[in-house]
C-alpha atoms as a PDB file:
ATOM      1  CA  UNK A   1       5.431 -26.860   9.327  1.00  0.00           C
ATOM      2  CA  UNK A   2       7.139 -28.596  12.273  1.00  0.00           C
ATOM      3  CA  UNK A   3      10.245 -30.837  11.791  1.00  0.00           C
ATOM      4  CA  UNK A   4       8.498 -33.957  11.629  1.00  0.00           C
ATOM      5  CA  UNK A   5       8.161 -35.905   8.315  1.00  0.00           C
ATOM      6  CA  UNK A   6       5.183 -37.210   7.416  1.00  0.00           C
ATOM      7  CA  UNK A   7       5.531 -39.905   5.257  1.00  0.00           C
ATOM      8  CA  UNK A   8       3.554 -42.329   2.455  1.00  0.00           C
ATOM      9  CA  UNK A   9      -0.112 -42.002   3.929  1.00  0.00           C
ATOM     10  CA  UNK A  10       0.723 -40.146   7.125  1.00  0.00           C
ATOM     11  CA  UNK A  11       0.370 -36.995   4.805  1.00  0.00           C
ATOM     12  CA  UNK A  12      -3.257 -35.752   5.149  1.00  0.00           C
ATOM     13  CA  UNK A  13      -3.837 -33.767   1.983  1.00  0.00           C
ATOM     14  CA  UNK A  14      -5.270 -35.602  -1.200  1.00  0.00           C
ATOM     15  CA  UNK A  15      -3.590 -33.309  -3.864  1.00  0.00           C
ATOM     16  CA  UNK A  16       0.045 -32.835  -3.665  1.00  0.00           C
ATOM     17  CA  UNK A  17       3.024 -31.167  -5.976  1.00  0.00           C
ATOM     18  CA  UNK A  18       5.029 -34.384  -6.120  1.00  0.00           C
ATOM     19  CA  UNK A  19       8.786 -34.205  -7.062  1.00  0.00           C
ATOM     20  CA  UNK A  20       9.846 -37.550  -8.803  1.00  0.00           C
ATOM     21  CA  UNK A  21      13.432 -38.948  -8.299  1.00  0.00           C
ATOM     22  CA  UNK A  22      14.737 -38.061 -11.446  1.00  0.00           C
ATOM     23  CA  UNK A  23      13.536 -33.839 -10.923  1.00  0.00           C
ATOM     24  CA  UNK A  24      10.625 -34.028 -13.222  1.00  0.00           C
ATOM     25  CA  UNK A  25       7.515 -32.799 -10.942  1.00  0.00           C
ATOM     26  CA  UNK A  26       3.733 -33.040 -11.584  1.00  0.00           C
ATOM     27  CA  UNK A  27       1.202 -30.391  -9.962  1.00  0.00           C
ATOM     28  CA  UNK A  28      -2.031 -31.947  -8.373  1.00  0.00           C
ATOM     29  CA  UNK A  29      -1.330 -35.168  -8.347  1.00  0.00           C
ATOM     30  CA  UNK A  30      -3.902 -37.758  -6.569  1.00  0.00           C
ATOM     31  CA  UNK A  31      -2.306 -38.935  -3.166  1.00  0.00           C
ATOM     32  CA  UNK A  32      -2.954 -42.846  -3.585  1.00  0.00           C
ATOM     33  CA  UNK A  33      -1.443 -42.123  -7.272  1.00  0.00           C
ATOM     34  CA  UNK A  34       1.889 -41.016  -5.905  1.00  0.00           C
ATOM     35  CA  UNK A  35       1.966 -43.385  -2.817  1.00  0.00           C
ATOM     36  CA  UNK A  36       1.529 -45.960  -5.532  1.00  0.00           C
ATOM     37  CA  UNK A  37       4.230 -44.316  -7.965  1.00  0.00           C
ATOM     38  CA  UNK A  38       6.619 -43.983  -5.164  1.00  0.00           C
ATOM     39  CA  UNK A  39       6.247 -47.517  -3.848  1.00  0.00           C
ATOM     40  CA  UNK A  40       6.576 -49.316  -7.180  1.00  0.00           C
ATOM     41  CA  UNK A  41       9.970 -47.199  -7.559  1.00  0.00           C
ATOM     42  CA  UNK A  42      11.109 -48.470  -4.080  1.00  0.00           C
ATOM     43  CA  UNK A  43      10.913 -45.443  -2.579  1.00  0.00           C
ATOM     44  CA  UNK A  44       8.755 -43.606   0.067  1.00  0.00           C
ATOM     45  CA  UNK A  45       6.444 -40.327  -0.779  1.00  0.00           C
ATOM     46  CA  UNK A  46       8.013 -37.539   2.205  1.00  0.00           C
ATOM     47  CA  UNK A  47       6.079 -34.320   2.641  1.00  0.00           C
ATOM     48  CA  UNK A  48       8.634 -31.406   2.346  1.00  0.00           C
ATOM     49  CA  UNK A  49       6.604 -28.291   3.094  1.00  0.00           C
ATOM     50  CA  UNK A  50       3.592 -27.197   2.998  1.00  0.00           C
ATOM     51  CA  UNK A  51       2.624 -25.041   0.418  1.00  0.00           C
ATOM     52  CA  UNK A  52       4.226 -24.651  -2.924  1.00  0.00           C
ATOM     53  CA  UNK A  53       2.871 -21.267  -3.726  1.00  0.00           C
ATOM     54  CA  UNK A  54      -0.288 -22.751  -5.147  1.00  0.00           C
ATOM     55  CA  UNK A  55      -2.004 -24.290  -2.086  1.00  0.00           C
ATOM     56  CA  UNK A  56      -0.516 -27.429  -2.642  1.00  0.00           C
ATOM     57  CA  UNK A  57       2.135 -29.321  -0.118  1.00  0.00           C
ATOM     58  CA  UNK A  58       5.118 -30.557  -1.542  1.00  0.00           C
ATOM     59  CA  UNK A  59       5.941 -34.008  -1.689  1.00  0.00           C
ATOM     60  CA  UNK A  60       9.245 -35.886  -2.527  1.00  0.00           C
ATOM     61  CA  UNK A  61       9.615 -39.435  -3.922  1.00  0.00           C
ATOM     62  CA  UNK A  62      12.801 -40.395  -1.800  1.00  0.00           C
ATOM     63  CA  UNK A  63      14.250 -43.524   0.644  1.00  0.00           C
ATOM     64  CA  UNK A  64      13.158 -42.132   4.151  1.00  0.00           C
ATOM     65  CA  UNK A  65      14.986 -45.077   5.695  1.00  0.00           C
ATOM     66  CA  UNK A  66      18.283 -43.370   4.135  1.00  0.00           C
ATOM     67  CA  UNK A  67      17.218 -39.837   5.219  1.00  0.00           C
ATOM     68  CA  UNK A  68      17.091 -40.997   8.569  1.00  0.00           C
ATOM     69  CA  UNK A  69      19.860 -42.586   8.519  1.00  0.00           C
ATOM     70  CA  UNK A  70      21.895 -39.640   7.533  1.00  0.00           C
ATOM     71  CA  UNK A  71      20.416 -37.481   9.868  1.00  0.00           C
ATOM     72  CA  UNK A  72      20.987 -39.622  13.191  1.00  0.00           C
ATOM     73  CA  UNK A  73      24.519 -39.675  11.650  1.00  0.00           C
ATOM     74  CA  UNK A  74      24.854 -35.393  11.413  1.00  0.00           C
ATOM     75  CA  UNK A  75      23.735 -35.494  15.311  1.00  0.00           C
ATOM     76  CA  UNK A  76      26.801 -37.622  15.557  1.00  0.00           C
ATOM     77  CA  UNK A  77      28.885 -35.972  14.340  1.00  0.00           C
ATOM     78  CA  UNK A  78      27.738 -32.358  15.936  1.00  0.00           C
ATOM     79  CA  UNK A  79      29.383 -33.854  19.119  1.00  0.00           C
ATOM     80  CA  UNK A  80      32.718 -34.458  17.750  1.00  0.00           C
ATOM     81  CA  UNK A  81      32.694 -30.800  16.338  1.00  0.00           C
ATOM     82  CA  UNK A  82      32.119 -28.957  19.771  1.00  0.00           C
ATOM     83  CA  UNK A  83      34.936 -26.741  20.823  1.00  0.00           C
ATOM     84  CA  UNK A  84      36.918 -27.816  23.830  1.00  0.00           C
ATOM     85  CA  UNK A  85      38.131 -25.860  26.437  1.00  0.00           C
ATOM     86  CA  UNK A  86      41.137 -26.127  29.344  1.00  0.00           C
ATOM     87  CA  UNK A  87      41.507 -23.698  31.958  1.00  0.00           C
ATOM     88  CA  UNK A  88      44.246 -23.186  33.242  1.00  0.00           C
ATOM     89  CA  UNK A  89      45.046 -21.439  36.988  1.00  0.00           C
ATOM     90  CA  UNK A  90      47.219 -18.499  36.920  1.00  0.00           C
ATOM     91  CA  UNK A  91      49.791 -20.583  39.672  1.00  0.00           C
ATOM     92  CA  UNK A  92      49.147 -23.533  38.219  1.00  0.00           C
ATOM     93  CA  UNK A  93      52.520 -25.970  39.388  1.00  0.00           C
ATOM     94  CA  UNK A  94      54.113 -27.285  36.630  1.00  0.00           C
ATOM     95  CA  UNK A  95      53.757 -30.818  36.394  1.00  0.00           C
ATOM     96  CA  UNK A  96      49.818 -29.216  36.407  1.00  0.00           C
ATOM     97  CA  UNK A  97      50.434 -27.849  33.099  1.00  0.00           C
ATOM     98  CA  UNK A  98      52.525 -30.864  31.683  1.00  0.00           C
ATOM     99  CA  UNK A  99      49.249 -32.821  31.926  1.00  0.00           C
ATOM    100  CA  UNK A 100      46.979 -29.995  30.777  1.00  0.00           C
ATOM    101  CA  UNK A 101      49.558 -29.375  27.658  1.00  0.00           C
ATOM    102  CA  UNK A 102      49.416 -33.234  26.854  1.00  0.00           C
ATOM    103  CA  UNK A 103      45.411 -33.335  27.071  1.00  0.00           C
ATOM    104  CA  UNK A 104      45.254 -30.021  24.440  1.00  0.00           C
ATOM    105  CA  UNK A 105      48.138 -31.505  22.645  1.00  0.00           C
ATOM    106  CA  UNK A 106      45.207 -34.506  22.169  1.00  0.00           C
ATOM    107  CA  UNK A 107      42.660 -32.571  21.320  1.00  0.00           C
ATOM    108  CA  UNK A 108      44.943 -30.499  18.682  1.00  0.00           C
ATOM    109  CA  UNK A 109      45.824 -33.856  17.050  1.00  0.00           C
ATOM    110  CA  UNK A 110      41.996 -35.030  16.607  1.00  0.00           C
ATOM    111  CA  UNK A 111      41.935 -31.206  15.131  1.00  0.00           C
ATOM    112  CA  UNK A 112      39.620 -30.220  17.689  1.00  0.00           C
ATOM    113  CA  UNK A 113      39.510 -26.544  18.400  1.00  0.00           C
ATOM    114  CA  UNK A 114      40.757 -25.667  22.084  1.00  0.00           C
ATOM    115  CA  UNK A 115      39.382 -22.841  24.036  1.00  0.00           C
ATOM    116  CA  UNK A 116      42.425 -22.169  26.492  1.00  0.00           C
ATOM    117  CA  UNK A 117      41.848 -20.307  29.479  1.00  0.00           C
ATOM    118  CA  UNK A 118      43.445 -18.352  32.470  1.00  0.00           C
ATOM    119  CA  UNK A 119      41.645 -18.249  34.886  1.00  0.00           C
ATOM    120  CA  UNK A 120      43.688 -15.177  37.327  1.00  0.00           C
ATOM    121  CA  UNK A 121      41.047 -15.507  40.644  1.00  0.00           C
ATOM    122  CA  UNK A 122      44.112 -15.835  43.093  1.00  0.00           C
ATOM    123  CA  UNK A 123      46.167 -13.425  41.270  1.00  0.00           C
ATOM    124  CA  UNK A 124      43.702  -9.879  41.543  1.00  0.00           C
ATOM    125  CA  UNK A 125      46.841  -7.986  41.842  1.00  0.00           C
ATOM    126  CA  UNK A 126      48.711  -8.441  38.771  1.00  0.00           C
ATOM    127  CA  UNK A 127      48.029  -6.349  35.723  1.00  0.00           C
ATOM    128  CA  UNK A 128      46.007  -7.135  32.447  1.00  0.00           C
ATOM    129  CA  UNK A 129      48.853  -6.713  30.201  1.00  0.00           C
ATOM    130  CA  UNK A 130      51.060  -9.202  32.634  1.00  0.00           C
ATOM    131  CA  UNK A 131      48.367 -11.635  32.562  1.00  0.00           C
ATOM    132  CA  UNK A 132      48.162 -12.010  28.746  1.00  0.00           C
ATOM    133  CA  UNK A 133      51.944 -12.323  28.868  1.00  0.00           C
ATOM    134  CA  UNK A 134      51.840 -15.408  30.930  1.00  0.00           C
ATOM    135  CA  UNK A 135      49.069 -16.609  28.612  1.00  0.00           C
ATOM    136  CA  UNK A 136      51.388 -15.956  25.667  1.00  0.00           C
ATOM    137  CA  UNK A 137      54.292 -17.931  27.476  1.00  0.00           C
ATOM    138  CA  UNK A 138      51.987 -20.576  27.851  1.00  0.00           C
ATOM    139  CA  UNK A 139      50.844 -20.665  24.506  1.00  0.00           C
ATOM    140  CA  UNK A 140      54.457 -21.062  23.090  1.00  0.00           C
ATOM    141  CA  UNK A 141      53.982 -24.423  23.642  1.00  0.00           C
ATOM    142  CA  UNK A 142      51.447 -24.823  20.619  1.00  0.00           C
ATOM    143  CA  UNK A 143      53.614 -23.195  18.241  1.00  0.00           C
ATOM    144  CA  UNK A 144      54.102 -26.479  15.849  1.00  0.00           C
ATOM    145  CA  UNK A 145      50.816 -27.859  15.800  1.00  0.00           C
ATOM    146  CA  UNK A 146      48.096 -24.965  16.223  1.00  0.00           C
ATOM    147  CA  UNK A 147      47.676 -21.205  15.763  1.00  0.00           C
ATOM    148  CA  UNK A 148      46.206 -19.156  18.388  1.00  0.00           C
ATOM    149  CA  UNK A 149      43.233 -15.733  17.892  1.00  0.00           C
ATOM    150  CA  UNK A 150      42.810 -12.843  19.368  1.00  0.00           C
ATOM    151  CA  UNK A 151      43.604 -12.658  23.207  1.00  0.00           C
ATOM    152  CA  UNK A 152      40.686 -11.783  25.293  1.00  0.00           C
ATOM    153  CA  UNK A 153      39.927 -10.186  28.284  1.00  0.00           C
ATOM    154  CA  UNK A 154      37.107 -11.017  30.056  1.00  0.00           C
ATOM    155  CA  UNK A 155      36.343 -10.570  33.837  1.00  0.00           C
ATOM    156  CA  UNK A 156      38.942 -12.879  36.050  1.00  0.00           C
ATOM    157  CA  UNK A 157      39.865 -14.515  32.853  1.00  0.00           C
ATOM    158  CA  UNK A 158      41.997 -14.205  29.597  1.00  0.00           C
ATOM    159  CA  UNK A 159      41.451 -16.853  26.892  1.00  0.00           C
ATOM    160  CA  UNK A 160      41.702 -17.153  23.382  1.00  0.00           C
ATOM    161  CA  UNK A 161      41.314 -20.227  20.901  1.00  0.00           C
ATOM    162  CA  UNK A 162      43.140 -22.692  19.576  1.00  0.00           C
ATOM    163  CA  UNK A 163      43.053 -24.257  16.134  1.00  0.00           C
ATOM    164  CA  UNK A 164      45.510 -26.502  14.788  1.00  0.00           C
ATOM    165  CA  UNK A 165      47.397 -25.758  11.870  1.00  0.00           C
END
């Protein structure tokens, strides 16, 4: 079935399994019969799959207006939940990373989690194990207010992720 809901006489199929608000359910049922049921209770008939395991699509008694409703407000919130991330340049001058500390600081207080980055392009020469010691120096700065996972190596840069305490 695709994602759309088909709803009150939208659905094509005369006999349906209908599920009623309060859980009972009734097997066959007439299509107009449970349009009719479901509008005298207020409610809307929603088609929830297609088969039940006997041929028949299910159908729910529900308020589509609220269902909709709920999930325009999950797509919401999936955008508040993303991950940020700061990179941060392996010479980066340091009224750079006062600004780039205060934005994560931000993001740590709205309890986002922060991806943090070093990004070592301009610094090919210096060692892996020197590199996550800068990163570790710069993540000292985090102690109070997040924890920090593994430290990764990958390519030019060394991250790990931030999530606040």
């Amino acid at each position: 079935m695709d994602n759309r809901k088909y709803i009150n006489w939208e659905i094509r199929e005369n006999k349906l399994f209908v599920v009623f608000p309060d859980g009972t359910t009734k097997d066959g049922m007439d299509k107009k019969e449970a349009i009719e049921a479901a509008e005298s209770a207020g409610l809307d008939l929603v088609k929830m799959s297609d088969d039940n395991g006997h041929g028949l699509p299910v159908c729910k008694m529900q308020d589509f207006g609220k269902i909709k409703y709920l999930e325009s407000k999950k797509k919401k919130n999936i955008h508040h939940e993303k991950q940020k991330r700061m990179t941060f340049g392996y010479t980066i001058s340091e009224n750079d990373l006062k600004t780039k500390f205060a934005k994560v600081d931000k993001f740590i207080s709205k309890n986002h989690k922060v991806e943090i980055s070093l990004d070592c392009r301009k610094a090919r020469a210096i060692s892996v194990p020197d590199r996550i010691k800068k990163l570790e120096e710069m993540l000292q700065h985090f102690e109070q207010t997040a924890k920090y996972s593994k430290i990764v190596s990958k390519g030019r840069f060394i991250s790990t992720t931030l999530a606040p305490l």
